[in-house]
PDB file of N, CA and C in Angstrom:
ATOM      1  N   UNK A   1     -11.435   7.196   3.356  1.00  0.00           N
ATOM      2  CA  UNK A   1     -10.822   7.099   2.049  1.00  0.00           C
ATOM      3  C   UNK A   1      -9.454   7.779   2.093  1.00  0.00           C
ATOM      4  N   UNK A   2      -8.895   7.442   1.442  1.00  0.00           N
ATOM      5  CA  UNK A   2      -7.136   7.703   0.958  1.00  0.00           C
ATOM      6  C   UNK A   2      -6.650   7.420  -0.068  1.00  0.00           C
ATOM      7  N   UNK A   3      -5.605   9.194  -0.836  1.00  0.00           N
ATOM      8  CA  UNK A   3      -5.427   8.419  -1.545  1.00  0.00           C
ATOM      9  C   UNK A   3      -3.358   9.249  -1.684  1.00  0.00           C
ATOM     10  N   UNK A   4      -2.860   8.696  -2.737  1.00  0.00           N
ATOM     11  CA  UNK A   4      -1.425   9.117  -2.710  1.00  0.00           C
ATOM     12  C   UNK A   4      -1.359   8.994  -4.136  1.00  0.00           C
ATOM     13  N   UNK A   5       0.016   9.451  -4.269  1.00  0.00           N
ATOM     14  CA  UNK A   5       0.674   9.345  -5.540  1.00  0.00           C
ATOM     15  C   UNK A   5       2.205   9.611  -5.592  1.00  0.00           C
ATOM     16  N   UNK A   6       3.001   8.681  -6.349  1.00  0.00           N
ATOM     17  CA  UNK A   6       4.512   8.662  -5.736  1.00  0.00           C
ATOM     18  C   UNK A   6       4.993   8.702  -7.490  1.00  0.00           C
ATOM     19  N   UNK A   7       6.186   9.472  -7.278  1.00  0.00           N
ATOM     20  CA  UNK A   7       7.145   9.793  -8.667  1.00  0.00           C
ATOM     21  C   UNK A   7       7.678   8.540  -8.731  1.00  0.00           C
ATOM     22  N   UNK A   8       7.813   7.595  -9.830  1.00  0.00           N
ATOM     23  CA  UNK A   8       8.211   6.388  -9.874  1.00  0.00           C
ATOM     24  C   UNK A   8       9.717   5.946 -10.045  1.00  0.00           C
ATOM     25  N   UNK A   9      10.208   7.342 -10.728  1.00  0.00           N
ATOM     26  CA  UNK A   9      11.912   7.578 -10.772  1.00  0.00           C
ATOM     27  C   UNK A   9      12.446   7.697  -9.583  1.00  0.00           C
ATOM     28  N   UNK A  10      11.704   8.915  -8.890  1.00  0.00           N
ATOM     29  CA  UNK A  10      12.336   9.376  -7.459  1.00  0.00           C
ATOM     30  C   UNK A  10      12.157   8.141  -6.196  1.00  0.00           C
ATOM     31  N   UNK A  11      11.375   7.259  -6.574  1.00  0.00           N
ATOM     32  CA  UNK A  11      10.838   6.428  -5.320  1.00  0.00           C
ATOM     33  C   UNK A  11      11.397   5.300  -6.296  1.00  0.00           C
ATOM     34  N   UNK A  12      12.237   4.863  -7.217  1.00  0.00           N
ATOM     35  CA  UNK A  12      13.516   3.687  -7.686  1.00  0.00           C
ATOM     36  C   UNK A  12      14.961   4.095  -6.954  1.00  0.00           C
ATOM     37  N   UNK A  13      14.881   5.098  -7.087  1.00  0.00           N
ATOM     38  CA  UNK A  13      16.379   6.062  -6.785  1.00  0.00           C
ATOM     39  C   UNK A  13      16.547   6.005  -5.050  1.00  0.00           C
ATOM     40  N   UNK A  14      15.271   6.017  -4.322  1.00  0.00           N
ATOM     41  CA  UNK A  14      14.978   5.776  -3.211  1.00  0.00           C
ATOM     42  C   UNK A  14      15.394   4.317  -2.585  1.00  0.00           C
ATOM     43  N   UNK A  15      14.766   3.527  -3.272  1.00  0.00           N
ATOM     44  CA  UNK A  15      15.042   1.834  -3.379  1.00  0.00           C
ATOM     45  C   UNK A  15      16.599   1.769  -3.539  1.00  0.00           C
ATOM     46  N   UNK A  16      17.014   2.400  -4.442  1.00  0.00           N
ATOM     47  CA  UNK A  16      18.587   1.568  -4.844  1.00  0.00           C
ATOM     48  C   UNK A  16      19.647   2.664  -3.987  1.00  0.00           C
ATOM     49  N   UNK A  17      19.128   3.637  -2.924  1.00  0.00           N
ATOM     50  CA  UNK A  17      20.067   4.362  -2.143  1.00  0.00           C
ATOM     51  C   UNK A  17      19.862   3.849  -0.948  1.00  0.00           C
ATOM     52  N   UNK A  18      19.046   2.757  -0.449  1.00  0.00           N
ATOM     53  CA  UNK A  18      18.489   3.017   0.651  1.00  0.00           C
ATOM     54  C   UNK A  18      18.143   1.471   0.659  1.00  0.00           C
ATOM     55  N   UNK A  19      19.192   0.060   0.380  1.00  0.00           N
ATOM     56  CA  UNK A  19      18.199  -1.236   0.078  1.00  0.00           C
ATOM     57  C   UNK A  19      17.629  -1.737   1.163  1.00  0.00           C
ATOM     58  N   UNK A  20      17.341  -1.341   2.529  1.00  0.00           N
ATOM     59  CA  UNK A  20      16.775  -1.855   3.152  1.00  0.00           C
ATOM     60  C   UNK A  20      15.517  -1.522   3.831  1.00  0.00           C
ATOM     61  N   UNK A  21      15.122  -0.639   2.723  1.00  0.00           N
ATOM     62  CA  UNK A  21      13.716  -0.075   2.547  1.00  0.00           C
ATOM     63  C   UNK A  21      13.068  -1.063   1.576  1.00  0.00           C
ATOM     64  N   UNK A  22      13.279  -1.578   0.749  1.00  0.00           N
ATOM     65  CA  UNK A  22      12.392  -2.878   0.012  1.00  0.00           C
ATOM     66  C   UNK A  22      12.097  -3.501   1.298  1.00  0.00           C
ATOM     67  N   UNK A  23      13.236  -3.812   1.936  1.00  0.00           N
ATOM     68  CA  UNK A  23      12.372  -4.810   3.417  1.00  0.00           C
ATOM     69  C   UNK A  23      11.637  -4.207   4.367  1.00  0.00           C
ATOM     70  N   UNK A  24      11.528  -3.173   4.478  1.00  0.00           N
ATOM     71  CA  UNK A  24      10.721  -2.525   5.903  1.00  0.00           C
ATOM     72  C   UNK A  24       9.558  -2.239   5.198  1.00  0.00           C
ATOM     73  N   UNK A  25       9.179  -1.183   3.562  1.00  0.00           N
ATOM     74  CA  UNK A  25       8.523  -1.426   3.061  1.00  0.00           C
ATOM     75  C   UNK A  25       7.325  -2.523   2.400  1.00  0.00           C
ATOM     76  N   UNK A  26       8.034  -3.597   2.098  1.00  0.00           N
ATOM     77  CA  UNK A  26       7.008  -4.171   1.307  1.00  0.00           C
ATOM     78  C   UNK A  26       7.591  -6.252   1.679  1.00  0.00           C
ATOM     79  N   UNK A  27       6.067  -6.749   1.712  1.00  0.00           N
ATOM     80  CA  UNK A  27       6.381  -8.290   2.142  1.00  0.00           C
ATOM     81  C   UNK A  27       7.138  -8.757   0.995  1.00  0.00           C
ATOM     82  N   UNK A  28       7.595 -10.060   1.438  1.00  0.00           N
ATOM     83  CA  UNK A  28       8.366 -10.583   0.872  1.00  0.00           C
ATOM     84  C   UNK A  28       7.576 -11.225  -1.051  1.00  0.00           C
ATOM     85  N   UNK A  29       5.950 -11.012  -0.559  1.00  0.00           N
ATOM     86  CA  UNK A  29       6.002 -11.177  -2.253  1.00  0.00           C
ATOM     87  C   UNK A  29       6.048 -10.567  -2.915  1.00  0.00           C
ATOM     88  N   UNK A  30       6.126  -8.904  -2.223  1.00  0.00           N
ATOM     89  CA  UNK A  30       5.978  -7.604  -3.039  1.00  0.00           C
ATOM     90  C   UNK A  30       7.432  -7.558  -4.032  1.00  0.00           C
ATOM     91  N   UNK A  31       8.160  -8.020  -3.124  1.00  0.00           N
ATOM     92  CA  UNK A  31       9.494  -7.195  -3.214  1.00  0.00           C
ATOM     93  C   UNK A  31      10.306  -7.819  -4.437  1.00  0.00           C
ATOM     94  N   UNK A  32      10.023  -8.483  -5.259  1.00  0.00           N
ATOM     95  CA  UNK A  32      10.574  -9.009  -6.398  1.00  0.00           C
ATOM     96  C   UNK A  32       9.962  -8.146  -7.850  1.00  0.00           C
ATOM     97  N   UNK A  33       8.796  -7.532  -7.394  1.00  0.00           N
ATOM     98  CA  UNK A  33       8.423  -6.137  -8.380  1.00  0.00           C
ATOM     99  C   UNK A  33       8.620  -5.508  -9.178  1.00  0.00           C
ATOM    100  N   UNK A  34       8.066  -4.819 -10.391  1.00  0.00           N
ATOM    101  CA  UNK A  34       8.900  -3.973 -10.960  1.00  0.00           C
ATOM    102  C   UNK A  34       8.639  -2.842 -10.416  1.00  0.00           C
ATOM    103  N   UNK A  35       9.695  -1.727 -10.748  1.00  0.00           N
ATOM    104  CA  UNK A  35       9.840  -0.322  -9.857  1.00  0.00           C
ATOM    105  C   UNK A  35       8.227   0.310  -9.397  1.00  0.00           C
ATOM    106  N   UNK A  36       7.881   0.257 -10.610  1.00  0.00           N
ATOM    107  CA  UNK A  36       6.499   1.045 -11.372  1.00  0.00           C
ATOM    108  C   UNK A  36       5.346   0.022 -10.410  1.00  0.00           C
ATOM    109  N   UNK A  37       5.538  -0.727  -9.819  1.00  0.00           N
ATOM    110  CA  UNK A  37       4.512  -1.788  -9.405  1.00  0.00           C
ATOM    111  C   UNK A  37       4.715  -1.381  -7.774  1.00  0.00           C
ATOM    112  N   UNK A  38       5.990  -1.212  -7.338  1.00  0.00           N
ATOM    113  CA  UNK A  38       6.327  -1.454  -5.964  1.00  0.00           C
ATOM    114  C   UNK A  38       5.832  -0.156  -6.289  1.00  0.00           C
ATOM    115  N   UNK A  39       6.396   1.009  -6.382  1.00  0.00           N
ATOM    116  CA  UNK A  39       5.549   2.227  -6.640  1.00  0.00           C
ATOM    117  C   UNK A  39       3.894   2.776  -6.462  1.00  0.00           C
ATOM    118  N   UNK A  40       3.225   1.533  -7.154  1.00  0.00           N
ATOM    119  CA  UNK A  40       2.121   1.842  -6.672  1.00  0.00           C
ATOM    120  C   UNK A  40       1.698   1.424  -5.176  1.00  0.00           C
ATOM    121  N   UNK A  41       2.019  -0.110  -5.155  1.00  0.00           N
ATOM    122  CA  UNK A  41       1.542  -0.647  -3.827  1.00  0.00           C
ATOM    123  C   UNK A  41       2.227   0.125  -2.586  1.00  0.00           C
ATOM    124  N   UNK A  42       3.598   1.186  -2.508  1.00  0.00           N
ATOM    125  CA  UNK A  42       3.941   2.241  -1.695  1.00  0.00           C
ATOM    126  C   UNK A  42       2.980   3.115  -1.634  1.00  0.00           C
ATOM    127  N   UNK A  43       2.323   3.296  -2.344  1.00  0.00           N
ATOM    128  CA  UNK A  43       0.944   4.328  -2.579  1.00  0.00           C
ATOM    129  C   UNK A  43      -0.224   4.203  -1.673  1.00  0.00           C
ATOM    130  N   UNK A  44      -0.464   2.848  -2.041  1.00  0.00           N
ATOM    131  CA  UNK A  44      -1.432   2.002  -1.792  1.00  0.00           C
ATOM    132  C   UNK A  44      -1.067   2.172  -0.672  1.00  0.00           C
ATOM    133  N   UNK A  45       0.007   1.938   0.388  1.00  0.00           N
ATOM    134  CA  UNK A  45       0.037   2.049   1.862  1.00  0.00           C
ATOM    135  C   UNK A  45      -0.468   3.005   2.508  1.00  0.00           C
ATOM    136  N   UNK A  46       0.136   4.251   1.583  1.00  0.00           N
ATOM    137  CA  UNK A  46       0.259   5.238   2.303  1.00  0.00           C
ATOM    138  C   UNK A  46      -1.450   6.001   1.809  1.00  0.00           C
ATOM    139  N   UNK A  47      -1.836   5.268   1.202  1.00  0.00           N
ATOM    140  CA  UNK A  47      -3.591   5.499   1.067  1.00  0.00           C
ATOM    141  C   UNK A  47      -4.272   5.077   2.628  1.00  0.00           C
ATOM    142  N   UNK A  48      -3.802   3.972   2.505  1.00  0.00           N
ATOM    143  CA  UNK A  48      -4.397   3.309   3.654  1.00  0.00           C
ATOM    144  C   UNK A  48      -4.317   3.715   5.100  1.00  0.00           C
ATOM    145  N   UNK A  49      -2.948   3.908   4.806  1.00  0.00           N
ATOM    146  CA  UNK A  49      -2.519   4.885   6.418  1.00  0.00           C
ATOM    147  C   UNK A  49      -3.767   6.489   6.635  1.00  0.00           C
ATOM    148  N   UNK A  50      -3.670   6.593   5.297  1.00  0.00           N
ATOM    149  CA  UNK A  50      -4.728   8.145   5.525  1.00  0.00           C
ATOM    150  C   UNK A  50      -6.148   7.769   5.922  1.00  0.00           C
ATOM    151  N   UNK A  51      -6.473   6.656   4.809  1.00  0.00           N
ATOM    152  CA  UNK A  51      -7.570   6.155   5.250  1.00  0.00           C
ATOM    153  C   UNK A  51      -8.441   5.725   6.398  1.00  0.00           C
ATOM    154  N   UNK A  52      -6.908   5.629   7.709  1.00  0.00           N
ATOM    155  CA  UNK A  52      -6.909   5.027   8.957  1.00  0.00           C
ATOM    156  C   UNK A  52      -7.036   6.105   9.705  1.00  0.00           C
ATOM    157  N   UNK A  53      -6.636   7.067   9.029  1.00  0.00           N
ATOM    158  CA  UNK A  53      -6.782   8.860  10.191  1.00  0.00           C
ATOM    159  C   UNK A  53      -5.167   8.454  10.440  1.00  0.00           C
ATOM    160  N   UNK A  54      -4.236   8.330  10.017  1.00  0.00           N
ATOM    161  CA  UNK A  54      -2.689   8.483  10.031  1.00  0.00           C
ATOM    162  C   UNK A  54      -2.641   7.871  11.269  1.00  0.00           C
ATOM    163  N   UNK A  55      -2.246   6.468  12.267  1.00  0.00           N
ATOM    164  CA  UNK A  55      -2.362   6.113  13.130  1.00  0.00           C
ATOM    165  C   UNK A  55      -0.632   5.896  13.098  1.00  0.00           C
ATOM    166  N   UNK A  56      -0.115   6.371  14.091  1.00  0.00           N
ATOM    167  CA  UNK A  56       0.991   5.761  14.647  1.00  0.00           C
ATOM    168  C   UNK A  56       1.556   4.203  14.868  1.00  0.00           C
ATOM    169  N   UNK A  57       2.437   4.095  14.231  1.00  0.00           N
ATOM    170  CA  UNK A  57       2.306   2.356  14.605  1.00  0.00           C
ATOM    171  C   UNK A  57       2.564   1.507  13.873  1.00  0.00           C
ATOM    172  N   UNK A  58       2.172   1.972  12.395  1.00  0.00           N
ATOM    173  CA  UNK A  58       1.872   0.980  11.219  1.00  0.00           C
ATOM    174  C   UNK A  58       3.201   0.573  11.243  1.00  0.00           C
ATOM    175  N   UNK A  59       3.113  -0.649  10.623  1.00  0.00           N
ATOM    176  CA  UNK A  59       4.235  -1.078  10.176  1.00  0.00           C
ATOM    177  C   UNK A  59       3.951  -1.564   8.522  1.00  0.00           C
ATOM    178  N   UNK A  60       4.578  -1.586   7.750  1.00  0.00           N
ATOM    179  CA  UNK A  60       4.368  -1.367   6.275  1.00  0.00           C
ATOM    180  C   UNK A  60       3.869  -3.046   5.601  1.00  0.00           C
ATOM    181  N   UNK A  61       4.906  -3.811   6.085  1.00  0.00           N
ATOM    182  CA  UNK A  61       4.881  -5.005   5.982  1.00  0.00           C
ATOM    183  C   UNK A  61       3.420  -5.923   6.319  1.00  0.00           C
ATOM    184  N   UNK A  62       2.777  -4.697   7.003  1.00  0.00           N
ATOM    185  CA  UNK A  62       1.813  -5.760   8.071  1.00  0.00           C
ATOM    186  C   UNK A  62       0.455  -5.454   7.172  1.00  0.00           C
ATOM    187  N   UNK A  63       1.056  -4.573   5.600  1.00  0.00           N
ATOM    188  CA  UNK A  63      -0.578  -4.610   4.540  1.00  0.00           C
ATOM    189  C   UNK A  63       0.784  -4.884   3.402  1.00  0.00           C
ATOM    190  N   UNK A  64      -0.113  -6.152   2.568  1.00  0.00           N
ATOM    191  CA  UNK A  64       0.577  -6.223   1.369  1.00  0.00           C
ATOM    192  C   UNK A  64      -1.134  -6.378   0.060  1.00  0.00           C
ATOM    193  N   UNK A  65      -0.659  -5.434  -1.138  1.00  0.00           N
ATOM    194  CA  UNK A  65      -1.316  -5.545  -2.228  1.00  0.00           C
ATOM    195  C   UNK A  65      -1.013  -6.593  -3.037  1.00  0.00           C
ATOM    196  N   UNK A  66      -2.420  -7.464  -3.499  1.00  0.00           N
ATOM    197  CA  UNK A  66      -2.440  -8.643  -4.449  1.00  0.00           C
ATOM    198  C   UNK A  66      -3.103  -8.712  -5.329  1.00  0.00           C
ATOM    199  N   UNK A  67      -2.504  -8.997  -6.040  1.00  0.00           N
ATOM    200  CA  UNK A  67      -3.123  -9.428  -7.819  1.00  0.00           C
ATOM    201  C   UNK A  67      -3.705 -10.692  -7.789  1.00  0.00           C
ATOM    202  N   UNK A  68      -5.036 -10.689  -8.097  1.00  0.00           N
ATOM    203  CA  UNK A  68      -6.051 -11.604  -8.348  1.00  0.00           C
ATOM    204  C   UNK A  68      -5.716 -11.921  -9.947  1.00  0.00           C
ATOM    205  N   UNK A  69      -6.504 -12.919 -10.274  1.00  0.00           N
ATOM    206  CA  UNK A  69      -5.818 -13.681 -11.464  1.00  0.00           C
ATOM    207  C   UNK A  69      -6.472 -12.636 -12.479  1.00  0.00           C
ATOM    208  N   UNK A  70      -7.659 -11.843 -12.386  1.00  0.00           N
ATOM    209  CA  UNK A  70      -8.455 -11.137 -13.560  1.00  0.00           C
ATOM    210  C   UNK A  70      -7.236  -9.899 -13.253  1.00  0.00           C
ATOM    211  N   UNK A  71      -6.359  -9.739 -12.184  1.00  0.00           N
ATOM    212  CA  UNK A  71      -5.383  -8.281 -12.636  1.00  0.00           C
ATOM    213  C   UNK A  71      -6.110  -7.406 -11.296  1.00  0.00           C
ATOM    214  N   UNK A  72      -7.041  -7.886 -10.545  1.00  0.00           N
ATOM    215  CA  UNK A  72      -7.817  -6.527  -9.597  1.00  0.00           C
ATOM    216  C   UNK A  72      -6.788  -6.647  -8.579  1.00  0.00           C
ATOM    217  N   UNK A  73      -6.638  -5.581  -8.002  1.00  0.00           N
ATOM    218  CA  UNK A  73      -5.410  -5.614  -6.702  1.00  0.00           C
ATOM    219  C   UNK A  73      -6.413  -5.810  -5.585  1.00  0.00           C
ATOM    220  N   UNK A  74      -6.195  -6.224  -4.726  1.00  0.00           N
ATOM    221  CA  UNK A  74      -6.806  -6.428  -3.264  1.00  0.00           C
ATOM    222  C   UNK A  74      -6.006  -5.899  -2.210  1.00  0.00           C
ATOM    223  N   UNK A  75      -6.235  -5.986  -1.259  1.00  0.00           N
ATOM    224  CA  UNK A  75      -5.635  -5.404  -0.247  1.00  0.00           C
ATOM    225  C   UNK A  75      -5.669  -6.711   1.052  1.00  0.00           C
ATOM    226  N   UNK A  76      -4.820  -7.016   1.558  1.00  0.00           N
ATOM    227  CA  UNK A  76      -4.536  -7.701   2.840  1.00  0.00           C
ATOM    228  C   UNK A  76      -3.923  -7.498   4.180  1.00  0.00           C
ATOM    229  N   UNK A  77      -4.505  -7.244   5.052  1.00  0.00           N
ATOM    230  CA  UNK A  77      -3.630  -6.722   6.158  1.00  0.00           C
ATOM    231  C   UNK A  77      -3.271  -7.746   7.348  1.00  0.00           C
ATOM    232  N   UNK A  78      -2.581  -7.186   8.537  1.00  0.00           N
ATOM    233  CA  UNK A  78      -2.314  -8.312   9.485  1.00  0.00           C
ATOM    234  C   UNK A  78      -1.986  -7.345  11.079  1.00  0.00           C
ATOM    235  N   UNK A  79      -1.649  -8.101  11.606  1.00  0.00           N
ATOM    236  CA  UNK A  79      -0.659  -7.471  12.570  1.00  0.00           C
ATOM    237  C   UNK A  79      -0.611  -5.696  12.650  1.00  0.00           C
ATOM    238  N   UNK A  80      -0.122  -4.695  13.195  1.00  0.00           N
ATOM    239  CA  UNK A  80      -0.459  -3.614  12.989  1.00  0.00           C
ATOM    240  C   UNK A  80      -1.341  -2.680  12.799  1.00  0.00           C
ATOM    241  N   UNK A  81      -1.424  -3.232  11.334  1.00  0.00           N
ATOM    242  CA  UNK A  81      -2.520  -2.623  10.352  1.00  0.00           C
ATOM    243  C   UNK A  81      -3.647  -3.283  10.527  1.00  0.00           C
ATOM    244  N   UNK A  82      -4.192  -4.236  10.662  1.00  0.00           N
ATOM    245  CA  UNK A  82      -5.394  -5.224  11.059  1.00  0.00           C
ATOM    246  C   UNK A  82      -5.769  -4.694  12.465  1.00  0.00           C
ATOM    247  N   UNK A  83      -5.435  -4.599  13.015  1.00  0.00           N
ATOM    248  CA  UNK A  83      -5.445  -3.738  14.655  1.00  0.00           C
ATOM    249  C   UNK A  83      -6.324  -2.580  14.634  1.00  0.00           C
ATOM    250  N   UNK A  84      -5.455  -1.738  14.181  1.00  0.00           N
ATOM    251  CA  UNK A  84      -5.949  -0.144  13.800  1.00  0.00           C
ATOM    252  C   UNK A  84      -7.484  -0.310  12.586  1.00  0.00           C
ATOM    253  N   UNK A  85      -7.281  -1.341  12.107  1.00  0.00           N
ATOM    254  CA  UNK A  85      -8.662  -1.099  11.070  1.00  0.00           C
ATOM    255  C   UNK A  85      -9.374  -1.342  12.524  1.00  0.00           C
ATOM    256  N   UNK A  86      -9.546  -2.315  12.551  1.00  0.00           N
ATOM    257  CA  UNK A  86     -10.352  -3.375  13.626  1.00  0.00           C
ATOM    258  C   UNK A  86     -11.585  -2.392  14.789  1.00  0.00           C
ATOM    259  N   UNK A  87     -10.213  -1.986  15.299  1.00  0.00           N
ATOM    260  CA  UNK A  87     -10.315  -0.988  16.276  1.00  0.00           C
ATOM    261  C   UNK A  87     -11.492   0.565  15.743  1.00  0.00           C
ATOM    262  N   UNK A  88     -11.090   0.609  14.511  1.00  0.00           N
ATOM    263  CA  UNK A  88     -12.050   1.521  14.084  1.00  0.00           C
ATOM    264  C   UNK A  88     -12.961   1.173  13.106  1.00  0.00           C
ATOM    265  N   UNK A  89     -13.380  -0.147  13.385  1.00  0.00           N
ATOM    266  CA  UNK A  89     -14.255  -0.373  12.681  1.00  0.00           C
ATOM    267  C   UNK A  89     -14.760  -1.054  11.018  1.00  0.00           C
ATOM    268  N   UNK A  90     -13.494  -1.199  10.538  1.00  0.00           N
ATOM    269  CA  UNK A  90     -13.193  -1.292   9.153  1.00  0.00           C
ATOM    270  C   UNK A  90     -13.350  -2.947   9.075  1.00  0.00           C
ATOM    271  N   UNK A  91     -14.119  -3.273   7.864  1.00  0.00           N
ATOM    272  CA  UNK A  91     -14.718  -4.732   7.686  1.00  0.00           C
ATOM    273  C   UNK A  91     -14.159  -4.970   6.605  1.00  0.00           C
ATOM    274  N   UNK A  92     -13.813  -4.003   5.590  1.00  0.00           N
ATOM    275  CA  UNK A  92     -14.010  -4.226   4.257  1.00  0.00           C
ATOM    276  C   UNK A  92     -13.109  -3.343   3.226  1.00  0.00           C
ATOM    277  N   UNK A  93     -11.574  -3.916   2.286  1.00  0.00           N
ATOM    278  CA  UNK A  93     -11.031  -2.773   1.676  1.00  0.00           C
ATOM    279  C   UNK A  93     -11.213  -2.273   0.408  1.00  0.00           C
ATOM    280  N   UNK A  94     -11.117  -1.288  -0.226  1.00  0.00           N
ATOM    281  CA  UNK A  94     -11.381  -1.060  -1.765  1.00  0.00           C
ATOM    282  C   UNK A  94     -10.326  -1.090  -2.130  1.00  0.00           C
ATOM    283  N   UNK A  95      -8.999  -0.861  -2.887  1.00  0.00           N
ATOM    284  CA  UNK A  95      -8.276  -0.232  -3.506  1.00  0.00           C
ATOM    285  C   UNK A  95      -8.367  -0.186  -4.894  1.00  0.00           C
ATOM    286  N   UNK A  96      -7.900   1.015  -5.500  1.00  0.00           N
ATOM    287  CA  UNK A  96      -7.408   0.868  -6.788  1.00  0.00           C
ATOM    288  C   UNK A  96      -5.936   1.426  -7.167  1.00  0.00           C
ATOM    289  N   UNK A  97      -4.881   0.877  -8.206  1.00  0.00           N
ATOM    290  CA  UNK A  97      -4.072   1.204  -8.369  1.00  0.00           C
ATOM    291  C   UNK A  97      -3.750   1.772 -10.154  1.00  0.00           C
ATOM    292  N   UNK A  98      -2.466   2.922 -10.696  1.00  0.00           N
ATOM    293  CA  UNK A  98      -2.489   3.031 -11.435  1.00  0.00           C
ATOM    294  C   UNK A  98      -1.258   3.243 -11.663  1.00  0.00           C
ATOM    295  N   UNK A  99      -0.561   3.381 -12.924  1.00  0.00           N
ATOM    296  CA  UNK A  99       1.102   4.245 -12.991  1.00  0.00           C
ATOM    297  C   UNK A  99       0.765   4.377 -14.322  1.00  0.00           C
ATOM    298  N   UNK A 100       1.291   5.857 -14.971  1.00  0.00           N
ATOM    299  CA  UNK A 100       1.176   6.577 -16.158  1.00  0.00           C
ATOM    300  C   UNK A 100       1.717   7.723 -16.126  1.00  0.00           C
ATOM    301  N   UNK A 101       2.579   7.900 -17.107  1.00  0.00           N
ATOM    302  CA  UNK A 101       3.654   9.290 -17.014  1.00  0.00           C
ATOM    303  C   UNK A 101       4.163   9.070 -15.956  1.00  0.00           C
ATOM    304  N   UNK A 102       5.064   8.519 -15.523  1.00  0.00           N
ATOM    305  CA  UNK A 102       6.120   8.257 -14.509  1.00  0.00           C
ATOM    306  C   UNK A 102       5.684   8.828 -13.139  1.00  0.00           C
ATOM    307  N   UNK A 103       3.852   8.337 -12.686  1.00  0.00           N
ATOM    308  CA  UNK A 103       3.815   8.721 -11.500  1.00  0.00           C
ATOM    309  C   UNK A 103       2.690   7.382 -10.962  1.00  0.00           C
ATOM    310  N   UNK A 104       2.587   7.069  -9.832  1.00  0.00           N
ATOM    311  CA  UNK A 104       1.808   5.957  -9.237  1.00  0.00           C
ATOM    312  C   UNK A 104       0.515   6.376  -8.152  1.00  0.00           C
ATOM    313  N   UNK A 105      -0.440   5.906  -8.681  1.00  0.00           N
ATOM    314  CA  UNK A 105      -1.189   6.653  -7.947  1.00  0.00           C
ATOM    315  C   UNK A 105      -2.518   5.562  -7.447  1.00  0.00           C
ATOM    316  N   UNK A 106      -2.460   5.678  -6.171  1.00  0.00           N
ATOM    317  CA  UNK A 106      -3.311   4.260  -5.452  1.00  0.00           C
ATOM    318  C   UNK A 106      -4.765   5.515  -4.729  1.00  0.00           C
ATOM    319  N   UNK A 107      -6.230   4.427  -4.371  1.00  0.00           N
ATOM    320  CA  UNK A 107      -6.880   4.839  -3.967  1.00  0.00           C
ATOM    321  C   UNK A 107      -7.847   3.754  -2.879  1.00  0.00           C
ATOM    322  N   UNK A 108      -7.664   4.074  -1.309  1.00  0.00           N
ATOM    323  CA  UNK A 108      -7.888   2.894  -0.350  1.00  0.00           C
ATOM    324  C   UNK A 108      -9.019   3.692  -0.110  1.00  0.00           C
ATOM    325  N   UNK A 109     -10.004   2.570   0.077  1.00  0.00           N
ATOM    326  CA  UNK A 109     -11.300   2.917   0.837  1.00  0.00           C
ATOM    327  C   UNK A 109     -11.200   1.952   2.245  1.00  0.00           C
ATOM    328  N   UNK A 110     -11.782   2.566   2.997  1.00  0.00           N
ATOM    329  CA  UNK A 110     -11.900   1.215   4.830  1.00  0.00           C
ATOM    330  C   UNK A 110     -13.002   1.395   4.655  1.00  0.00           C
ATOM    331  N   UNK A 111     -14.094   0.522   4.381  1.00  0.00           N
ATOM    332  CA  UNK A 111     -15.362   0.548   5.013  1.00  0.00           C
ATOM    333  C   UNK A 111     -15.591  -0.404   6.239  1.00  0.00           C
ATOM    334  N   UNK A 112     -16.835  -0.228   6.463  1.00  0.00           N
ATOM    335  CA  UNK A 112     -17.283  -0.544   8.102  1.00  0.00           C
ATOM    336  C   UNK A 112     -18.828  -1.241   7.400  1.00  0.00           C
ATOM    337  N   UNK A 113     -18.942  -2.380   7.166  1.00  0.00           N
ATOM    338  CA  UNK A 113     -20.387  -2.574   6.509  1.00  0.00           C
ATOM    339  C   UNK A 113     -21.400  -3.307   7.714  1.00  0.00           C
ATOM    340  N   UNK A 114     -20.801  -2.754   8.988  1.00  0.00           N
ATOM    341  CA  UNK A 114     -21.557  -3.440   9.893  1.00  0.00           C
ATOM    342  C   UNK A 114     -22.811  -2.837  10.114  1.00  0.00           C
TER     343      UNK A 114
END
């Protein structure tokens, strides 16, 4: 399990000093977002990365968070990140996401339901 929480001002201010962190950060469907949204799913990564035991390697792009039509976020990985689950076992993701009072706060589970 993993979880994070990112200041949603300080991590916009981040984005608009730095624009080529939307691309290393987040896939190409993330990245049209609002601040408060990319905010969480940055969360959401960095849940996941903990979740993984912090593995060297990740690349950000290679997990993107999705909105199912009822609003539940899912989690999808690939390349990288699909590797490192794999490798340790992980079948199955939880997440949850939130933003309130100008902070974002995600929660990744990896299970192994083998």
């Amino acid at each position: 399990m993993g979880i994070d929480v990112v200041d949603i001002a300080r991590f916009e201010a981040s984005l608009e000093r730095t624009p080529g962190l939307r691309t290393r950060l987040f896939t190409e469907a993330e990245r049209g977002l609002a601040p408060r949204s990319l905010a969480a799913r940055f969360a959401a990564k960095e849940a996941l990365a903990k979740a993984l035991g912090a593995p060297c390697g990740l690349l950000w792009s290679d997990a993107e968070i999705r909105r199912a039509d009822d609003g539940r976020p899912s989690l999808h990985v690939q390349g990288t990140v699909a590797e490192a689950a794999r490798s340790r076992g992980v079948t199955d993701w939880h997440v949850s996401l939130s933003h309130d009072g100008g902070v974002a706060t995600a929660v990744v589970i990896a299970e192994d339901r083998s």
